[in-house]
C-alpha atoms as a PDB file:
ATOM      1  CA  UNK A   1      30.256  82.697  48.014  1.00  0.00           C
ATOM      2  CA  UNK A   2      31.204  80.939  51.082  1.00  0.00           C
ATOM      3  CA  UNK A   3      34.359  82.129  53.066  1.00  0.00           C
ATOM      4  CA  UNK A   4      36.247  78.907  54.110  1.00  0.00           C
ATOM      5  CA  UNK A   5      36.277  78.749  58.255  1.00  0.00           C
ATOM      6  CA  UNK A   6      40.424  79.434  58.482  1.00  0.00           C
ATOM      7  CA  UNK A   7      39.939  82.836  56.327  1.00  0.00           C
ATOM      8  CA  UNK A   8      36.692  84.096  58.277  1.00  0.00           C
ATOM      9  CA  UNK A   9      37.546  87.383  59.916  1.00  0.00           C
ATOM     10  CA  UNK A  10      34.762  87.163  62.246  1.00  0.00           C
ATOM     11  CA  UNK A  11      36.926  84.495  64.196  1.00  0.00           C
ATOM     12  CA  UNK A  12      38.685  85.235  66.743  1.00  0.00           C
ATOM     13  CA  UNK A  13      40.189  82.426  68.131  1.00  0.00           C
ATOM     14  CA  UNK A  14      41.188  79.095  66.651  1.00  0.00           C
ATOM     15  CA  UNK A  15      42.739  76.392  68.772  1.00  0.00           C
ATOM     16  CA  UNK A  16      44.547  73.532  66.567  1.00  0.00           C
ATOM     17  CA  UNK A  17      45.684  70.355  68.119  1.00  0.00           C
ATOM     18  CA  UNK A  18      48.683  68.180  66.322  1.00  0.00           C
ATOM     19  CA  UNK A  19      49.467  64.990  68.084  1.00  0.00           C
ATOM     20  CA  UNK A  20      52.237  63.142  66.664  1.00  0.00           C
ATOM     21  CA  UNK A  21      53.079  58.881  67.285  1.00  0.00           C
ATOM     22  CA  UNK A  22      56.708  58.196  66.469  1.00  0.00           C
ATOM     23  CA  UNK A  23      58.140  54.898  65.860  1.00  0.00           C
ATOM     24  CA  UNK A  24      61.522  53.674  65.899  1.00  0.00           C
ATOM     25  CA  UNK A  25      62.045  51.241  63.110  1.00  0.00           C
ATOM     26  CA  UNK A  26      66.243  51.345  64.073  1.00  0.00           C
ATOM     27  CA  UNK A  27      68.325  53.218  65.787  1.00  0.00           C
ATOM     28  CA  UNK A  28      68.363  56.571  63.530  1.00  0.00           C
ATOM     29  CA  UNK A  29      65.027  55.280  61.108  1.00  0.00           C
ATOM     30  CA  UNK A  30      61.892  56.349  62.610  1.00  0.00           C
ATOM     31  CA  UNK A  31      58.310  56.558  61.437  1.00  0.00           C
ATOM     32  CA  UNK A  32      55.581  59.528  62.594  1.00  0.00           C
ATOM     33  CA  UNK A  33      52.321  59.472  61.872  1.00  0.00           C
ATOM     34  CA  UNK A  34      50.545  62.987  62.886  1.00  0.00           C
ATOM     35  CA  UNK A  35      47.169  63.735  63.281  1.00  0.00           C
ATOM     36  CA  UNK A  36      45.418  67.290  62.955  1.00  0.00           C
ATOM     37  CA  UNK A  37      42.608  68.010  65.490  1.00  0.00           C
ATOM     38  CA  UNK A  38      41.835  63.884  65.995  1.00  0.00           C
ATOM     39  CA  UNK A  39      41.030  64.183  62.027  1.00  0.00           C
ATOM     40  CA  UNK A  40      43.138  63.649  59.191  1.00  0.00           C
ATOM     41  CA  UNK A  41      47.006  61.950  59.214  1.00  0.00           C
ATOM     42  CA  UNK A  42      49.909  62.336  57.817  1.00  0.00           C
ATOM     43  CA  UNK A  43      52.805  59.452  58.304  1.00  0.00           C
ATOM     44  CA  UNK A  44      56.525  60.467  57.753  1.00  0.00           C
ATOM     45  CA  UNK A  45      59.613  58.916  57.691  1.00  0.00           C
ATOM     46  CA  UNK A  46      63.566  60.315  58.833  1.00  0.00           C
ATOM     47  CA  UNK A  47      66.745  58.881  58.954  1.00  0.00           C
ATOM     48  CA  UNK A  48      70.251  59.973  59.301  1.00  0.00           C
ATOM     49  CA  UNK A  49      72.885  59.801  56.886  1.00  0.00           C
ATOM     50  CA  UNK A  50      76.111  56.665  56.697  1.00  0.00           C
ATOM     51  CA  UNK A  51      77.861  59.557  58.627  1.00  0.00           C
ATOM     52  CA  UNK A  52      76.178  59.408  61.693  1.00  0.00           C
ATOM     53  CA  UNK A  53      75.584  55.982  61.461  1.00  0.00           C
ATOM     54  CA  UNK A  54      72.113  56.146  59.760  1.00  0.00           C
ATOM     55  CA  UNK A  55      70.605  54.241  56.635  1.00  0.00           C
ATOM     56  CA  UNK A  56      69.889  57.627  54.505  1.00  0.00           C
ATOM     57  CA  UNK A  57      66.828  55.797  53.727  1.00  0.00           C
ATOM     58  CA  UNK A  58      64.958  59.267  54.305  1.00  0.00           C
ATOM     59  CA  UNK A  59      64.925  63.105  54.663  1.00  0.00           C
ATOM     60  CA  UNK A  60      66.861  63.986  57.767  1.00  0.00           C
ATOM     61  CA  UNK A  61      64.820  65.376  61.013  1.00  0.00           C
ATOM     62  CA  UNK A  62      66.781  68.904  59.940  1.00  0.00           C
ATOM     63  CA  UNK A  63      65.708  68.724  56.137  1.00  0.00           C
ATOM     64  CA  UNK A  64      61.875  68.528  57.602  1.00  0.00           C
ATOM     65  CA  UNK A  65      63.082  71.124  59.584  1.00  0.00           C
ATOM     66  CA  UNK A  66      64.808  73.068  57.071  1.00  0.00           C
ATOM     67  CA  UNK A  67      61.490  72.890  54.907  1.00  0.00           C
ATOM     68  CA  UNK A  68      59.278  73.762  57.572  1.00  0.00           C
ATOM     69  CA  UNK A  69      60.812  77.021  57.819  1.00  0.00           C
ATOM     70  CA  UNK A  70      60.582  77.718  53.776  1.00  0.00           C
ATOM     71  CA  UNK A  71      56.890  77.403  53.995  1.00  0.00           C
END
């Protein structure tokens, strides 16, 4: 069986890169797209609620937050 590279205990040291491209779409709306290690993306979008003068058109930044911090 093959152990996949992140659970190989013979590794010492793993460096891991993120790099993240935000866009504002309007004031509070914005669009990321984040890469891992110049591979693979991810795009997100966050808003803010009526409240704080926002669309609610998406997960606040503190939800992703929030969530982050379950995992």
């Amino acid at each position: 069986m093959t152990i996949p590279e992140g659970l190989d205990p013979s590794v010492q040291k793993r460096e891991i890169v993120f790099e993240a491209d935000v866009r504002g779409v309007t004031p509070f709306l914005k669009l990321a797209t984040v890469t891992r290690n110049g591979g693979g993306h991810m795009t997100f979008a966050c808003d803010e609620g009526p409240s704080l003068g926002g669309l609610d058109s998406a997960p606040t930044p503190l939800m992703y937050f929030s969530a982050a911090l379950a995992f």
